[in-house]
N, C-alpha and C. Protein backbone atom coordinates (compact mmCIF):
# COMPACT_ATOMS: atom_id res chain seq x y z
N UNK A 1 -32.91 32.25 59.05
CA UNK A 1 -32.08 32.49 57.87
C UNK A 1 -31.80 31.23 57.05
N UNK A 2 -31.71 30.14 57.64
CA UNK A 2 -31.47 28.88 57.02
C UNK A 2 -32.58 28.33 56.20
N UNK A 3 -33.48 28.35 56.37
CA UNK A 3 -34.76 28.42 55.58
C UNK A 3 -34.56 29.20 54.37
N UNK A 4 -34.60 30.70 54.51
CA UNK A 4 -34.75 31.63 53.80
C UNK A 4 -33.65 31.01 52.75
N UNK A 5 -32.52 30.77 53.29
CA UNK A 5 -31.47 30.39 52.15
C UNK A 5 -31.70 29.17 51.28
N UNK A 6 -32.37 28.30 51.90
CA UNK A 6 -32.80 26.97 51.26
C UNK A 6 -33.90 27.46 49.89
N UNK A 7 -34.35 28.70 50.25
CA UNK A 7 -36.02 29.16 49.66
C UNK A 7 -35.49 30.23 48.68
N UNK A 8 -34.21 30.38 48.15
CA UNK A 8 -33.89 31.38 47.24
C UNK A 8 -33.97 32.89 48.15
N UNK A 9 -34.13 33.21 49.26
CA UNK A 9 -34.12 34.51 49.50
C UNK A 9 -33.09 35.01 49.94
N UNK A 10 -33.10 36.14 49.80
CA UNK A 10 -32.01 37.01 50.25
C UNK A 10 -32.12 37.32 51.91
N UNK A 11 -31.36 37.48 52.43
CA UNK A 11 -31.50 37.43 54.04
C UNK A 11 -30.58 38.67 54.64
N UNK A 12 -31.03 39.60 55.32
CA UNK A 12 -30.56 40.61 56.41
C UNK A 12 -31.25 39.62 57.59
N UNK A 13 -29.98 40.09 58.03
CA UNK A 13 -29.75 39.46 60.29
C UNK A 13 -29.07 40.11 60.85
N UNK A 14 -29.54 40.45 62.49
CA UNK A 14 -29.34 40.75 62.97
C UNK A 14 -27.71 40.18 63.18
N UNK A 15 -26.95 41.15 63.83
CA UNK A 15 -25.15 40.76 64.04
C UNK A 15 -25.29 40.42 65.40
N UNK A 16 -25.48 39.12 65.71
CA UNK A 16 -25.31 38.86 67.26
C UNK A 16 -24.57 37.77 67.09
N UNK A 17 -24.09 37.18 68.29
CA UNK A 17 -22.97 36.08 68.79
C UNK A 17 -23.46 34.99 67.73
N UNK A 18 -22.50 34.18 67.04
CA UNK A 18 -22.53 33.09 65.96
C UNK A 18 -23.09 33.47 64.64
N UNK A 19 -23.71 34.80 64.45
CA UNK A 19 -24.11 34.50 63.02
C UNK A 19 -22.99 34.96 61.70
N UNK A 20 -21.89 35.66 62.51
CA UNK A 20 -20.54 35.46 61.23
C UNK A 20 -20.77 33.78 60.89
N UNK A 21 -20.52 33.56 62.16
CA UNK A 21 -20.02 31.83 61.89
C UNK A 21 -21.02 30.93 61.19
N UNK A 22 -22.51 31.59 61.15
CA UNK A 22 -23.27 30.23 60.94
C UNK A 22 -23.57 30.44 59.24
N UNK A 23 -23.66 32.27 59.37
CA UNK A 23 -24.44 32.81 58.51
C UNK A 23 -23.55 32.88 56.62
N UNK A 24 -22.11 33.41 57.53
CA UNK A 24 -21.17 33.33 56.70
C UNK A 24 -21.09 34.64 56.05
N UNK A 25 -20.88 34.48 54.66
CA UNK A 25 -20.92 35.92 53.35
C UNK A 25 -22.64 35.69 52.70
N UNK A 26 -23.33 34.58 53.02
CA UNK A 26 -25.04 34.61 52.84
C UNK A 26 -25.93 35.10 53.29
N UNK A 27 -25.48 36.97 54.26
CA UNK A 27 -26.30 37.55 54.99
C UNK A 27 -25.74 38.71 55.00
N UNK A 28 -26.71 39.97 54.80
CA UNK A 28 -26.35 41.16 55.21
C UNK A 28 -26.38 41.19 56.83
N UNK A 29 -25.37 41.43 57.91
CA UNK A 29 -26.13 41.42 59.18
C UNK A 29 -25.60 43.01 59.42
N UNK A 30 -26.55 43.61 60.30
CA UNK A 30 -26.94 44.64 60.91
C UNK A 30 -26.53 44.93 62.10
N UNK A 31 -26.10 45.40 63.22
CA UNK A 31 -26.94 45.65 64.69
C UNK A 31 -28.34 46.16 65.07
N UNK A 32 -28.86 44.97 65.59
CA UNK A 32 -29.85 45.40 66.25
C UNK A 32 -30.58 46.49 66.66
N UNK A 33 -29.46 46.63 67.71
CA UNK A 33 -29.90 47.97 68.21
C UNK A 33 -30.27 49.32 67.47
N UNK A 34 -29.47 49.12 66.10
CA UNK A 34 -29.88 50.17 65.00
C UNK A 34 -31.05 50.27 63.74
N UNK A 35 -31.83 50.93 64.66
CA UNK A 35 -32.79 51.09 63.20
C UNK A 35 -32.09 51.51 61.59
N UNK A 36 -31.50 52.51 62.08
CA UNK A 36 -30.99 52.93 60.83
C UNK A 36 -30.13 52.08 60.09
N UNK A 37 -29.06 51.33 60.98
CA UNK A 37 -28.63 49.87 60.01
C UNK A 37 -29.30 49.17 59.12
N UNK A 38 -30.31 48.80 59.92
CA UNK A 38 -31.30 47.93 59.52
C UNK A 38 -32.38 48.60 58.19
N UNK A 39 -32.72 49.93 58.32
CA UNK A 39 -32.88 51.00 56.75
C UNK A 39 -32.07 50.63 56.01
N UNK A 40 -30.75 51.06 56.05
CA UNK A 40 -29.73 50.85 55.20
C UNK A 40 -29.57 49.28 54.63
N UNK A 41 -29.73 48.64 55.22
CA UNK A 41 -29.66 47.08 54.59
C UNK A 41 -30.90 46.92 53.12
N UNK A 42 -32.21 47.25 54.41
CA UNK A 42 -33.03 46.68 53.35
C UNK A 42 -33.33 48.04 51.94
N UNK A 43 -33.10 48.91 51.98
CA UNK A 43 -32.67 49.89 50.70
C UNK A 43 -31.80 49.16 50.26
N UNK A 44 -30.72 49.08 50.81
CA UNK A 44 -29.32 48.79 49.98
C UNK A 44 -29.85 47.10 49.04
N UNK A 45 -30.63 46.09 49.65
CA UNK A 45 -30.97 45.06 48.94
C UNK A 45 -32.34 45.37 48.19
N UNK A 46 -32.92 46.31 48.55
CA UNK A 46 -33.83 46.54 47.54
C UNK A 46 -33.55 47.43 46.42
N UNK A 47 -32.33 48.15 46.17
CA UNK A 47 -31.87 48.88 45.13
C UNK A 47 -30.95 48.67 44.02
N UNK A 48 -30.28 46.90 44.84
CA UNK A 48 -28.88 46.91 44.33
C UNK A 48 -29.35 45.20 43.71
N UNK A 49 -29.85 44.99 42.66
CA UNK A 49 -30.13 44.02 42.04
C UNK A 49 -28.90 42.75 42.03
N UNK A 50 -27.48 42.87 41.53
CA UNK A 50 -26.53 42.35 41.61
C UNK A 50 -26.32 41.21 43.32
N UNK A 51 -26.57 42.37 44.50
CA UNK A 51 -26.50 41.91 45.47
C UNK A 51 -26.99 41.03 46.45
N UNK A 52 -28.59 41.53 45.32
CA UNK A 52 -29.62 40.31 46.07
C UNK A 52 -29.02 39.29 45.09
N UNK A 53 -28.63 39.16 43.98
CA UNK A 53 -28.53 37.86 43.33
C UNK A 53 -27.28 37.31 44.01
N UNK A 54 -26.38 37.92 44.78
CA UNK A 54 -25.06 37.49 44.94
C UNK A 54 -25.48 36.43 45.97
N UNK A 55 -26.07 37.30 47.41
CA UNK A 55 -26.72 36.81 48.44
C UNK A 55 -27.86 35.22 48.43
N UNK A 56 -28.34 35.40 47.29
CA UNK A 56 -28.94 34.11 46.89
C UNK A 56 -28.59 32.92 46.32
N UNK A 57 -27.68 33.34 45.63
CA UNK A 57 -26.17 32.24 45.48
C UNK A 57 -25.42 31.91 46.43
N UNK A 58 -24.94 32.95 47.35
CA UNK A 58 -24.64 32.58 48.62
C UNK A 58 -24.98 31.51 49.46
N UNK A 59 -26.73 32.53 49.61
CA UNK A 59 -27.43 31.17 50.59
C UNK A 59 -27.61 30.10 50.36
N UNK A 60 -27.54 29.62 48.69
CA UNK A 60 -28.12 28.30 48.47
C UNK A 60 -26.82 27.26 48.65
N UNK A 61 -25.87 27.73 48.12
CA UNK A 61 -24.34 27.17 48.60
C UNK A 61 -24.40 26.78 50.25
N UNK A 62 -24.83 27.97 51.49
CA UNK A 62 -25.01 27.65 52.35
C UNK A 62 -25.57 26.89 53.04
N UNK A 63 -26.81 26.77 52.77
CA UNK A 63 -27.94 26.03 52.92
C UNK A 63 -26.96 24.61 52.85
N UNK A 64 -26.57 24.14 51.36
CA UNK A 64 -25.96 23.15 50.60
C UNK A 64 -25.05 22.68 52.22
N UNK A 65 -24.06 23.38 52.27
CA UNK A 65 -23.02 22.94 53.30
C UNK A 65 -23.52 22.50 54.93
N UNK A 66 -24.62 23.37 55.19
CA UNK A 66 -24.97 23.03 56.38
C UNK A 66 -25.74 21.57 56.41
N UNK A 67 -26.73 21.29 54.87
CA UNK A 67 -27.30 20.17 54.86
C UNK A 67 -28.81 20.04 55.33
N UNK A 68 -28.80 18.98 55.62
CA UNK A 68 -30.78 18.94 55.85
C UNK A 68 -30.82 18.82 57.27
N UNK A 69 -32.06 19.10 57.64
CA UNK A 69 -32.50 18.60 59.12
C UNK A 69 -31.77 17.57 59.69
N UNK A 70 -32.11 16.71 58.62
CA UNK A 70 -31.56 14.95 59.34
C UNK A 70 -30.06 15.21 59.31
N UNK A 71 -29.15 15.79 58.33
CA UNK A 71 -28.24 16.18 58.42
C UNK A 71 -27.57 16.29 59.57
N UNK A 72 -28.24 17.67 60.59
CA UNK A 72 -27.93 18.47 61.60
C UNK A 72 -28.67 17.56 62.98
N UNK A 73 -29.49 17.06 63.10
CA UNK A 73 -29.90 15.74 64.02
C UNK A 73 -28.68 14.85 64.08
N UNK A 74 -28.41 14.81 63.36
CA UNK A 74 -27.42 13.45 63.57
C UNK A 74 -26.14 13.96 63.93
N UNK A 75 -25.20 15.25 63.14
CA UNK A 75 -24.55 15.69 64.04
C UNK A 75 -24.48 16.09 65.56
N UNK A 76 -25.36 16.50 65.36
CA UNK A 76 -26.01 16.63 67.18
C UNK A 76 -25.67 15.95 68.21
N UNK A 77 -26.55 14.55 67.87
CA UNK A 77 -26.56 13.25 68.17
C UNK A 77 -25.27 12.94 68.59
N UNK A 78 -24.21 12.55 67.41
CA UNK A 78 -22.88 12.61 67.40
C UNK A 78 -22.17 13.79 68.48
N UNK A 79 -22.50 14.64 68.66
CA UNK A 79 -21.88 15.82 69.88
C UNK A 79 -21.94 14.73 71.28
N UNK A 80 -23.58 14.75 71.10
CA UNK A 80 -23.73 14.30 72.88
C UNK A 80 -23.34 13.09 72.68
N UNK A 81 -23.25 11.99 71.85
CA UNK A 81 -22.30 10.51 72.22
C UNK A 81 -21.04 11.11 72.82
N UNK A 82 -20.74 12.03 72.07
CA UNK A 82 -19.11 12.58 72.54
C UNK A 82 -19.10 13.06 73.88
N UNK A 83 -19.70 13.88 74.15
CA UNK A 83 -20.23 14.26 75.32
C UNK A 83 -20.12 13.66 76.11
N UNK A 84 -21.01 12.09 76.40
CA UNK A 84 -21.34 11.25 77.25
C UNK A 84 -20.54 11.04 78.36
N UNK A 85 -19.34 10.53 77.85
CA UNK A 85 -18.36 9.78 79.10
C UNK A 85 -18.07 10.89 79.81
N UNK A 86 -17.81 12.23 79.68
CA UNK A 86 -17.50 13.55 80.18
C UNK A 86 -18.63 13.51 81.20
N UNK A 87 -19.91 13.58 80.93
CA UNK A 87 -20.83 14.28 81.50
C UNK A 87 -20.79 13.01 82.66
N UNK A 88 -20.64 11.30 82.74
CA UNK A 88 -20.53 10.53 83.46
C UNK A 88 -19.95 11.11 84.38
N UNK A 89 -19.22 11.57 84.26
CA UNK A 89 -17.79 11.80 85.40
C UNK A 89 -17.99 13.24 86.19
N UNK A 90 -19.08 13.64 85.77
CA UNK A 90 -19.94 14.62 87.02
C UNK A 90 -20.37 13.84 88.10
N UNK A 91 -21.19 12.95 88.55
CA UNK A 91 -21.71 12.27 89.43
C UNK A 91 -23.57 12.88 88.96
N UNK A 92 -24.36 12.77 90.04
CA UNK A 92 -25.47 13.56 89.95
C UNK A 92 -25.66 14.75 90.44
């Protein structure tokens, strides 16, 4: 989806654990398990012109906030420095 948002597209996802959080208001998400959700999405974005444009404004804002690769590497990075002294104090 992060791609897709960087690339102007409109994005349906699946509703599983983190993608409120990652995905935000830049995704139709679905359940899985439902075909028919998943009908209903992509009709509903292929009929409703307004929505794909909303969704693509969305994503690119999103995209924007999450940042670039190197961006998200380096936060990372920054986690496990944090990490470090914690994980010391396991032993092996």
């Amino acid at each position: 989806p992060l791609e897709a948002f960087s690339w102007g597209c409109p994005v349906i996802a699946s509703s599983v654990a983190g993608a409120d959080e990652q995905l935000k208001d830049a995704a139709m998400l679905f359940d899985p398990r439902s075909e028919r959700e998943l009908t209903n999405a992509l009709c509903r974005l292929y009929g409703d012109q307004m929505l794909r444009v909303r969704l693509i404004e969305s994503g690119y804002r999103r995209a924007e906030e999450i940042g670039t690769v190197d961006d998200y590497v380096n936060k990372m990075m920054e986690i496990f420095d944090e990490f470090e002294p914690i994980r010391q104090c396991w032993g092996n």
